[in-house]
Protein backbone atom coordinates (compact mmCIF):
# COMPACT_ATOMS: atom_id res chain seq x y z
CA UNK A 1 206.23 129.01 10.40
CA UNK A 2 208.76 131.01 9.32
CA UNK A 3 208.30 133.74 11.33
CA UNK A 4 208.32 131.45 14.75
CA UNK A 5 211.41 129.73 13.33
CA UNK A 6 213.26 133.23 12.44
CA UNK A 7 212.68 134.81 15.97
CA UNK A 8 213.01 131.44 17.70
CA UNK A 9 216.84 131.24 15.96
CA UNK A 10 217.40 135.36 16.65
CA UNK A 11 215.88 134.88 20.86
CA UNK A 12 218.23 131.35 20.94
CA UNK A 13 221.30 133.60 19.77
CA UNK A 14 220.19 136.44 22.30
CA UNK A 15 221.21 134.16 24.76
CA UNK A 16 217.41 134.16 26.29
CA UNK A 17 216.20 130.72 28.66
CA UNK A 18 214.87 128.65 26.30
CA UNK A 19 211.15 128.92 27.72
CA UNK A 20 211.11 132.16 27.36
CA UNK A 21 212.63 132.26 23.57
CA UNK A 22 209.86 129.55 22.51
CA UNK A 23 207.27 131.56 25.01
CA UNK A 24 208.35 135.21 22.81
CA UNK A 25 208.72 133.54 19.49
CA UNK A 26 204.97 131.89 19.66
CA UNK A 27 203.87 135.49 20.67
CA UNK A 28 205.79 137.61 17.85
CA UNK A 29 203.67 134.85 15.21
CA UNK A 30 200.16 135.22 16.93
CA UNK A 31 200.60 139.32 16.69
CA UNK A 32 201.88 139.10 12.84
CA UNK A 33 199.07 137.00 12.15
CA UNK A 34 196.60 138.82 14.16
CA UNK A 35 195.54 136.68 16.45
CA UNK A 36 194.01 136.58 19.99
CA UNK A 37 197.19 136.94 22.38
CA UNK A 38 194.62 135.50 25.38
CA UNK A 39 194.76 131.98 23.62
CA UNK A 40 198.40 131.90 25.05
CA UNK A 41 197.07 131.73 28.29
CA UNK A 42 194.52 128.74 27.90
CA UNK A 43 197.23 126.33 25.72
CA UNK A 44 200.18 126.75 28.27
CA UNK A 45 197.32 125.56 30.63
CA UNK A 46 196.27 122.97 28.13
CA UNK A 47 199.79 122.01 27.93
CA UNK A 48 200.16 120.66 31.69
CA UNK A 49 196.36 119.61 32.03
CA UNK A 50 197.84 116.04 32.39
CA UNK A 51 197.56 113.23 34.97
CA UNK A 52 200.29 112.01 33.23
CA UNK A 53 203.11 114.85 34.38
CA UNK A 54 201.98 114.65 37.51
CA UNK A 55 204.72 111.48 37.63
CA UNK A 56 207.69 113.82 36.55
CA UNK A 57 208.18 115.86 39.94
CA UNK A 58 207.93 112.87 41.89
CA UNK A 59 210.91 111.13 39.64
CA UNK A 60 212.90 114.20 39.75
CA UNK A 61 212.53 114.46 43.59
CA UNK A 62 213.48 110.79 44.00
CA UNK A 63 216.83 111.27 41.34
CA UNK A 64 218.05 114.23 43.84
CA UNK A 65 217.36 112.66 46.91
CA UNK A 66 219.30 109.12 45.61
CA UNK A 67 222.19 111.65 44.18
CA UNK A 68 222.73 113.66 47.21
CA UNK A 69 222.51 110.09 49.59
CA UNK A 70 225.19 108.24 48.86
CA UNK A 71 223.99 106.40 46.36
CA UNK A 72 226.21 106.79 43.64
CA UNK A 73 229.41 106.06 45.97
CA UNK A 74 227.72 102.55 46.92
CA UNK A 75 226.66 101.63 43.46
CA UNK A 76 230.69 102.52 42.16
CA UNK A 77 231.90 99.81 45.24
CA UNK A 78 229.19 97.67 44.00
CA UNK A 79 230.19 97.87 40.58
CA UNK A 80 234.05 97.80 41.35
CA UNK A 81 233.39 94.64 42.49
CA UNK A 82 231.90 92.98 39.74
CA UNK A 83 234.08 94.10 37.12
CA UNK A 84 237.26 92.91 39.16
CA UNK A 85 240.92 93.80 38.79
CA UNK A 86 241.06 93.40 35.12
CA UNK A 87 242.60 95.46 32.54
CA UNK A 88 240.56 98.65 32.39
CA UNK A 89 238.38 97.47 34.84
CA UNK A 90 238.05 100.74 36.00
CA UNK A 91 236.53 101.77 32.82
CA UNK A 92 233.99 98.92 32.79
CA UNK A 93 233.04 99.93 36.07
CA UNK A 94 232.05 103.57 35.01
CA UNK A 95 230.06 101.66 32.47
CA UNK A 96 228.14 99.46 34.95
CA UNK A 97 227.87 102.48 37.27
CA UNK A 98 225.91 104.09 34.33
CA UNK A 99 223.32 101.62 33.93
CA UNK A 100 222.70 101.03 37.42
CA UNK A 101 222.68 104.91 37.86
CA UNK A 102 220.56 105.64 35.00
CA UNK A 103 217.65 103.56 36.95
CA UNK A 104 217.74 105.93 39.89
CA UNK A 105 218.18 108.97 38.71
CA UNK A 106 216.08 109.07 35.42
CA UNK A 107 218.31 112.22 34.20
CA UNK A 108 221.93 112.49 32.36
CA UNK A 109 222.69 115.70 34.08
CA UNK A 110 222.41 114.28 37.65
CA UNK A 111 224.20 111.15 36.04
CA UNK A 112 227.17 112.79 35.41
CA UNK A 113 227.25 115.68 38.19
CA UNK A 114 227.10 111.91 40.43
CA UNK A 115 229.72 109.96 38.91
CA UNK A 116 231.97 112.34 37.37
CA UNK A 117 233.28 113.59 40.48
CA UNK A 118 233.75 109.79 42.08
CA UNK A 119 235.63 109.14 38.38
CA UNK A 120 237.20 111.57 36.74
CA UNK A 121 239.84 112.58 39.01
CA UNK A 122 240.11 109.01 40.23
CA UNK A 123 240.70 107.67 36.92
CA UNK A 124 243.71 109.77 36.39
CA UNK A 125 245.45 109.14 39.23
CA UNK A 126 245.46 105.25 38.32
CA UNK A 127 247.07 106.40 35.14
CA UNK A 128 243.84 106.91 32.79
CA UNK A 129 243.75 110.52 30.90
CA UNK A 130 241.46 112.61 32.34
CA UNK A 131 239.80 113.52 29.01
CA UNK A 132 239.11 109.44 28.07
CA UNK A 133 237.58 109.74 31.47
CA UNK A 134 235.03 112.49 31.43
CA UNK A 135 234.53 111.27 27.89
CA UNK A 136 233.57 107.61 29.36
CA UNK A 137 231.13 109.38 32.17
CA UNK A 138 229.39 111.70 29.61
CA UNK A 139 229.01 109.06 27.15
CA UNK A 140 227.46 106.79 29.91
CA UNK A 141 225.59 109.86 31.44
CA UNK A 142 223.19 109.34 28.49
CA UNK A 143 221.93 105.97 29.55
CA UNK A 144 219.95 108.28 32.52
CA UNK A 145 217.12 109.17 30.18
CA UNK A 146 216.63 105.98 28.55
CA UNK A 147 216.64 103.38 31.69
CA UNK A 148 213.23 103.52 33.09
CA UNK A 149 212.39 105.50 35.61
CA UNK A 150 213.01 108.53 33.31
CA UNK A 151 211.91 111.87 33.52
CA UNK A 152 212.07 112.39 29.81
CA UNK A 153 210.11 109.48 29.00
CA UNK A 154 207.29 111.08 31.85
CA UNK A 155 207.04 114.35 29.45
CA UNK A 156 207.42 112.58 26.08
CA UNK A 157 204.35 110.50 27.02
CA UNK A 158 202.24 113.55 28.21
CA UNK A 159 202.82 115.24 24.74
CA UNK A 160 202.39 112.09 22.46
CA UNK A 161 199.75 110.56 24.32
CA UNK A 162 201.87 107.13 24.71
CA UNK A 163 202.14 104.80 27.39
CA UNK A 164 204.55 105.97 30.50
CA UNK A 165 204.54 102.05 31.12
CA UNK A 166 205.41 101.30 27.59
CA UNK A 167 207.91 103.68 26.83
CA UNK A 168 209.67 102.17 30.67
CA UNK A 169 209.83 98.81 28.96
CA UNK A 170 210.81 99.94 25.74
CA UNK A 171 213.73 101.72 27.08
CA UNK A 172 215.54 98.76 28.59
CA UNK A 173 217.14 97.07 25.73
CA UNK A 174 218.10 100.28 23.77
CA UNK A 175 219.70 101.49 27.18
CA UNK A 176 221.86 98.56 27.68
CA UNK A 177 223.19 98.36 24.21
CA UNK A 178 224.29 102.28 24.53
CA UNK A 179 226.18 100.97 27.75
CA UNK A 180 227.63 98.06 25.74
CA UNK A 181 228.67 100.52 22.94
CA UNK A 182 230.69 102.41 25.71
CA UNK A 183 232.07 99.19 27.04
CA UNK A 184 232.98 97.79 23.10
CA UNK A 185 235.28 101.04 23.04
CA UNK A 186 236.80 99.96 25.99
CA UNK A 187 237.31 96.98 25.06
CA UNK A 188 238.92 97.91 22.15
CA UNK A 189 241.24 100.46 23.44
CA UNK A 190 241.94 97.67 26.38
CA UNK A 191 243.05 95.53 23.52
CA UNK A 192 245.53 98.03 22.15
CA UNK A 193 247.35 98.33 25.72
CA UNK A 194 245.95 102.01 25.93
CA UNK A 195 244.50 101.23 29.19
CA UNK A 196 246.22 100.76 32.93
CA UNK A 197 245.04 97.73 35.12
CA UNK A 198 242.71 99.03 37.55
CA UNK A 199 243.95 99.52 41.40
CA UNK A 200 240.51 99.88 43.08
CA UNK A 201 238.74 97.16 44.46
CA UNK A 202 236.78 95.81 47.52
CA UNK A 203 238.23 94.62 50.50
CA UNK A 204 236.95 90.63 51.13
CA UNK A 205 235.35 91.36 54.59
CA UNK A 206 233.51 94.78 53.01
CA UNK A 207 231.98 92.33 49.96
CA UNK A 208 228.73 91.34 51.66
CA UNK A 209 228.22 94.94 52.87
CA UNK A 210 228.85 96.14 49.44
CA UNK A 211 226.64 93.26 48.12
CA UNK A 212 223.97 93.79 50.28
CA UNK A 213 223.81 97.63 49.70
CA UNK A 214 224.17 97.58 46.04
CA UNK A 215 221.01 95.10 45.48
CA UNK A 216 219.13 97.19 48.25
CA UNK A 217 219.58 100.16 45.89
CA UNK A 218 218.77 98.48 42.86
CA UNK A 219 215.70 97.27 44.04
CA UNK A 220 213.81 100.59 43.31
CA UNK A 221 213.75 100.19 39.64
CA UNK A 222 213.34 97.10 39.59
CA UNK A 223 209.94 97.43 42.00
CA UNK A 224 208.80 100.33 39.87
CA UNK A 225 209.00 97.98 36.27
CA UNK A 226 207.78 94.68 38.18
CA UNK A 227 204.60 96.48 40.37
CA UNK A 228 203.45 98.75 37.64
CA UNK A 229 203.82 95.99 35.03
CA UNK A 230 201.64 93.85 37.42
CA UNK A 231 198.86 96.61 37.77
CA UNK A 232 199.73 97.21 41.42
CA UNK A 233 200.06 100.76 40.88
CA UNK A 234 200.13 103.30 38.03
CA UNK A 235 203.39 104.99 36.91
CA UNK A 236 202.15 108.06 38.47
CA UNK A 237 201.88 106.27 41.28
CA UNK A 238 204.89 104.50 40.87
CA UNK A 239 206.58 107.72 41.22
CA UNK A 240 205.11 108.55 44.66
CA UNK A 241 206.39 105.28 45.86
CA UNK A 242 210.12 105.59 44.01
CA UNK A 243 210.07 109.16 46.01
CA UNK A 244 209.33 107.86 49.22
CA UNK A 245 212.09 104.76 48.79
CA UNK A 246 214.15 107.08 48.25
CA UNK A 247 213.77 109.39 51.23
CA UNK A 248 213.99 106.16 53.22
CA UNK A 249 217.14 104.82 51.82
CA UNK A 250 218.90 108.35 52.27
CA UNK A 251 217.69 109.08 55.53
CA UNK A 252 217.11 106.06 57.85
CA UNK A 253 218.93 103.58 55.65
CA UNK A 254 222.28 104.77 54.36
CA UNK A 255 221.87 108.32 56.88
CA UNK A 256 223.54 110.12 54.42
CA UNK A 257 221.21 113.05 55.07
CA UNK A 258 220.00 115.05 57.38
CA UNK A 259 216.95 117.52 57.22
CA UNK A 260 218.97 120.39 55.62
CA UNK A 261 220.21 118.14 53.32
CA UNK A 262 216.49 116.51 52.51
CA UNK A 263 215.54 120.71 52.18
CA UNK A 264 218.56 120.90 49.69
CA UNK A 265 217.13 117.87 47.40
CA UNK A 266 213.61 119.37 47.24
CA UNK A 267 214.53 122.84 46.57
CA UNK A 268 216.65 121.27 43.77
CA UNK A 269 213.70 119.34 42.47
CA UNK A 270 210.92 122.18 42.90
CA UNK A 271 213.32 124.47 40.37
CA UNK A 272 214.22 121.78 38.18
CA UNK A 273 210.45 121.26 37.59
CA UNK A 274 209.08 124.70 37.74
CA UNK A 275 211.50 125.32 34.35
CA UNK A 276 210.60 122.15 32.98
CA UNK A 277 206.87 122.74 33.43
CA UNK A 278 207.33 125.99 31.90
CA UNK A 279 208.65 124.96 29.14
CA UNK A 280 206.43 122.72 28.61
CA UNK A 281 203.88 125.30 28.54
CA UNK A 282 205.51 127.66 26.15
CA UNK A 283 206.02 124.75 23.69
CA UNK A 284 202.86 124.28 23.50
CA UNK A 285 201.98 127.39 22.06
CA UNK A 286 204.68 126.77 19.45
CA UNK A 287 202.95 123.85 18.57
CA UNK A 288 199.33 125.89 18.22
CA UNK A 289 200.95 128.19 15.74
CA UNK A 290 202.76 125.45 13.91
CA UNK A 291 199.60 124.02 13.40
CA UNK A 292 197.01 127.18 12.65
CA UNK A 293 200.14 128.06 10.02
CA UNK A 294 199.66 124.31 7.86
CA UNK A 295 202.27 122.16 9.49
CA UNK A 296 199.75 119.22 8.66
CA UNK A 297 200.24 120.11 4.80
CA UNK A 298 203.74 120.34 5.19
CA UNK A 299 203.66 116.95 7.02
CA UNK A 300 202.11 115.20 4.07
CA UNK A 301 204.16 116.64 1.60
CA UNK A 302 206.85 115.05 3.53
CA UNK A 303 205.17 111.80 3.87
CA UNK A 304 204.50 111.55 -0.02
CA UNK A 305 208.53 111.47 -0.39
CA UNK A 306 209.37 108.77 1.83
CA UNK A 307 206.35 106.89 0.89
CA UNK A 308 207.03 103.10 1.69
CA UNK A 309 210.19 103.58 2.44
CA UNK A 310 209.85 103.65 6.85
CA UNK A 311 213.87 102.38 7.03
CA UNK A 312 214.93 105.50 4.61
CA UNK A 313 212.29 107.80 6.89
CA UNK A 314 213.56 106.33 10.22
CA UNK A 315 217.67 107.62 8.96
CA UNK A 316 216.63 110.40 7.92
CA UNK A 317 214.88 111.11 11.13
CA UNK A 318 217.86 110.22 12.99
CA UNK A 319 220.19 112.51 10.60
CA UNK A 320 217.42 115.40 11.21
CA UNK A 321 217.59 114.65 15.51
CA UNK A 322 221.48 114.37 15.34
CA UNK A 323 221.42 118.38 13.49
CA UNK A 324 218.37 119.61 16.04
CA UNK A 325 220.50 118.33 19.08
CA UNK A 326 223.26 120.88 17.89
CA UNK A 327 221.18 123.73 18.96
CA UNK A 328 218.81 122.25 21.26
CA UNK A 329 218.21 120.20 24.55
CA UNK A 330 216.82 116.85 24.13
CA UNK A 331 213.71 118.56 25.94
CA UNK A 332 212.47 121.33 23.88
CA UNK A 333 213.38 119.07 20.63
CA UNK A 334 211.44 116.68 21.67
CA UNK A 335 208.27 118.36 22.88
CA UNK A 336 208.58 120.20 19.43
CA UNK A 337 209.24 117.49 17.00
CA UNK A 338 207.19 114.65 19.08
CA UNK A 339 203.33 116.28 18.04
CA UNK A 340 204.57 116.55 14.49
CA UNK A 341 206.50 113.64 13.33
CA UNK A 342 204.82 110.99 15.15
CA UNK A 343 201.77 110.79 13.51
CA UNK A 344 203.35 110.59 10.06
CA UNK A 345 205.30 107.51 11.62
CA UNK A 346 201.52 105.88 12.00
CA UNK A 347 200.79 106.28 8.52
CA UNK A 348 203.69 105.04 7.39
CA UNK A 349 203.30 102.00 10.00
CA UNK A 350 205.98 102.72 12.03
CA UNK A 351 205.44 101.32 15.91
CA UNK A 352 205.02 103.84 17.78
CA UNK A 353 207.65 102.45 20.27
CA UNK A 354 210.37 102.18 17.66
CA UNK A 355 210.03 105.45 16.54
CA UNK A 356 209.66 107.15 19.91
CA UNK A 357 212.80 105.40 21.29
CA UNK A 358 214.90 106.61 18.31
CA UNK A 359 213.51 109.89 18.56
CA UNK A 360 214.63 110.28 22.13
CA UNK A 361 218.04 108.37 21.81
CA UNK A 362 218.71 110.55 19.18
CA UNK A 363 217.66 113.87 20.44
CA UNK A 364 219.42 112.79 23.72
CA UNK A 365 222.56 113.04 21.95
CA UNK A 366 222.28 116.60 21.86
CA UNK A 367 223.18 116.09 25.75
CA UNK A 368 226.91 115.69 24.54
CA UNK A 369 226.64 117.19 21.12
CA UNK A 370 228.81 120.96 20.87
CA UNK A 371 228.57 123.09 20.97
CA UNK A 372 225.44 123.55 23.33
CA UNK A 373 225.45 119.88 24.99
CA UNK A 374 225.08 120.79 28.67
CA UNK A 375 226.80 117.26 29.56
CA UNK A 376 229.91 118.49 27.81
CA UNK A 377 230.32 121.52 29.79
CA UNK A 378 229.70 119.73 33.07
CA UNK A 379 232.24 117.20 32.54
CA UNK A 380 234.63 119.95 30.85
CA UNK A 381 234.00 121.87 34.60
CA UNK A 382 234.92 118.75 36.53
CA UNK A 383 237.81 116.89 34.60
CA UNK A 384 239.11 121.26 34.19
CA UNK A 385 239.54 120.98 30.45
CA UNK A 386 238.71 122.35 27.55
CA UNK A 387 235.70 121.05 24.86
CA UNK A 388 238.37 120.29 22.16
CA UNK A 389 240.06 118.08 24.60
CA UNK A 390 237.48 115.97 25.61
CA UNK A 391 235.67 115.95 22.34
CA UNK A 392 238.86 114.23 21.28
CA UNK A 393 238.12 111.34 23.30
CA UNK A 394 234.42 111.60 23.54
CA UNK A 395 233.94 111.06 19.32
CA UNK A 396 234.89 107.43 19.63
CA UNK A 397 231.87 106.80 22.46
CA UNK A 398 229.63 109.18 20.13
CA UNK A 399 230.06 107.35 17.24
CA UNK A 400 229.26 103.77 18.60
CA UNK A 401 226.35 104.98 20.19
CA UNK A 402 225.32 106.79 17.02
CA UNK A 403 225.57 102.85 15.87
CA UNK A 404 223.05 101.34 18.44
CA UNK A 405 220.75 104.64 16.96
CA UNK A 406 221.01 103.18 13.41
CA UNK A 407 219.90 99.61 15.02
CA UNK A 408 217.07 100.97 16.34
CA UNK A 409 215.79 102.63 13.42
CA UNK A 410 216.41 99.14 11.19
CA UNK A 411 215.28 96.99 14.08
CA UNK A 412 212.18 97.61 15.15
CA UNK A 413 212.31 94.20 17.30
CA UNK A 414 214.50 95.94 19.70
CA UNK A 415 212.03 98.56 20.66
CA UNK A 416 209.16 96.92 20.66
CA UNK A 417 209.67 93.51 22.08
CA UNK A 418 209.39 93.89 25.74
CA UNK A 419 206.41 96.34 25.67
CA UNK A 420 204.76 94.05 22.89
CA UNK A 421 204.62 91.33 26.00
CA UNK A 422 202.77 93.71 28.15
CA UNK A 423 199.86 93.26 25.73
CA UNK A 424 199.97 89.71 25.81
């Protein structure tokens, strides 16, 4: 263990793709300890042998299709116009955008690449700084990943053998309480006159187009929660389907693209999962050598100190995710962390729904955690400032959301309400 860990840290530094640094590190441990190098080979197989993954392509295809086909401008008109002209209505807007966002793209990158150009400039010409801005869209960014469909999710249930279906429902109500975090700090700052009245809005005779478009949109997540809850199709399936309503809203629908923009979306998609997929499979061997060095001791060792104490495991967890997400992707954390801590959760009757949604909200933090959150440096390249800037603005969103995190883990009733009626 301490050799993957040392030569993981030194490849990380190196400045080495992250597959390839968990890929080298499992390999430096196998030839210290001697052992076959040709059982790489069979567990990165082992590691995408799984029906299960076979929904993640299919979800990332449909999030760049809906990105690239005017989807986010529609849902921002859509959610203009429920918000209204009200004092930092603008701001609630971005928040509404999120959520509605987060259930068609499934990702916080695409989230924010989406609506941070439509916001951040346009929020500081109606008087809004630029960094409270990109610090509103990044904190909202990281609703993508939690609102079913979501990519993350897709993976996370390959490796821990949960649900997809499950973890969907389970994500809903920890979703919208990060997006009502984000709007409580807008409130709040509304109340101290720090925010302008907001100048957008929908012309009357463009409010049933806007209507109409904004439900038509909407209507893929909900189809994908409502047929797979219903048994129509699988999730697998269900991304197949979210793909193909998709293509059909970008193309014939909306005819925001054309075939070289449909060739743009999958070429996207196909790299986006070839480096996901291989990381996956490098991970995997990590996991092999965690477990041929006594990871399961060191597990119970652990398990003897927090001993019928789940809330004081749960925090700690959280405090452990928060520290990981400073040097890792939500990703590789969790595809590391997820074979090993979640059954200790079991024995220590944890649901497994609880603890998998605070493990993911809290290693999705790492999204906009410095000094390695990708989300930070995209919103830093649109809003053209600097990471002490927005971090300045962006600590207030953090810290509420770090909040809903500490629900979660004392709540289990949050997590595991709607997916305990699926059983029913």
């Amino acid at each position: 263990m301490t050799v993957v860990a040392v030569a993981l840290a030194l490849l990380l530094l190196s400045g080495l793709p992250i597959a390839f640094a968990f890929g080298l590190a499992a390999a430096v441990a196998l030839w210290h300890e001697q052992l076959p190098m040709l059982s790489m080979a069979s567990k990165m197989f082992a590691g995408l042998d799984s029906f299960v993954l076979l929904a993640a392509p299919f979800y990332i295809v449909a999030g760049e299709l809906m990105s690239r086909g005017g989807i986010a401008s529609r849902l921002v008109r859509f959610a203009t116009m429920l918000v209204g002209r009200i004092r930092g209505g603008t701001a609630y807007a971005v928040v509404c955008a999120s959520v509605m966002f987060a259930g068609i793209s499934g990702t916080a990158i695409a989230d924010i690449a989406a609506l941070g150009q439509i916001f951040i400039k346009s929020m500081a010409r109606e008087g809004y700084s630029k960094a409270f801005a990109a610090a509103l869209v990044a904190a909202g960014s990281i609703i993508g990943p939690i609102i079913p469909p979501s990519v993350i999710m897709v993976i996370y249930a390959a490796v821990a053998d949960l649900s997809v279906l499950k973890l969907f429902l389970a994500g809903i109500l920890p979703g919208l309480m990060l997006g009502l975090a984000c709007g409580v700090v807008v409130f709040v700052k509304g109340l101290r006159g720090e925010l302008p009245a907001t100048s957008l809005g929908v012309a009357p005779e463009e409010r049933g187009k806007t209507w109409r478009q904004g439900l038509l949109v909407l209507t893929l997540p909900a189809f994908i929660v409502f047929g797979t809850t219903s048994g129509v199709f699988t999730p697998t399936e269900a991304g197949g389907i979210a793909a193909a309503y998709a293509f059909f809203l970008a193309v014939f629908v909306f005819r925001e693209l054309d075939r070289h923009g449909v060739m743009q979306a999958f070429r996207a998609a196909a790299r986006l999962t070839a480096g996901l997929f291989l990381l996956i499979a490098t991970v995997e061997i990590v996991n092999f050598v965690l477990i041929m060095a006594g990871i399961e001791d060191w597990t119970r060792s652990l398990l003897e100190v927090f001993q019928g104490r789940p809330v004081l495991f749960m925090l700690a967890c959280v405090l452990a995710f928060l520290v990981i997400g400073l040097a890792l992707d939500a990703g590789p954390a969790l595809l590391l962390l997820a074979p090993v801590l979640l059954p200790l959760s079991r024995q220590m009757g944890i649901d497994d729904m609880q603890f998998s949604m605070v493990m993911i909200v809290s290693c999705t933090m790492g999204l906009i955690s410095p000094p390695v959150g990708i989300v930070l440096f995209v919103a830093c390249r649109i809003g053209e400032m600097t990471l002490s800037v927005l971090w300045r603005e962006l600590r207030w969103f953090f810290l509420a959301q770090i909040g809903v995190i500490v629900l979660l883990a004392v709540v289990p009733g949050f997590s595991t309400w709607l997916p305990s009626l699926l059983g029913r």
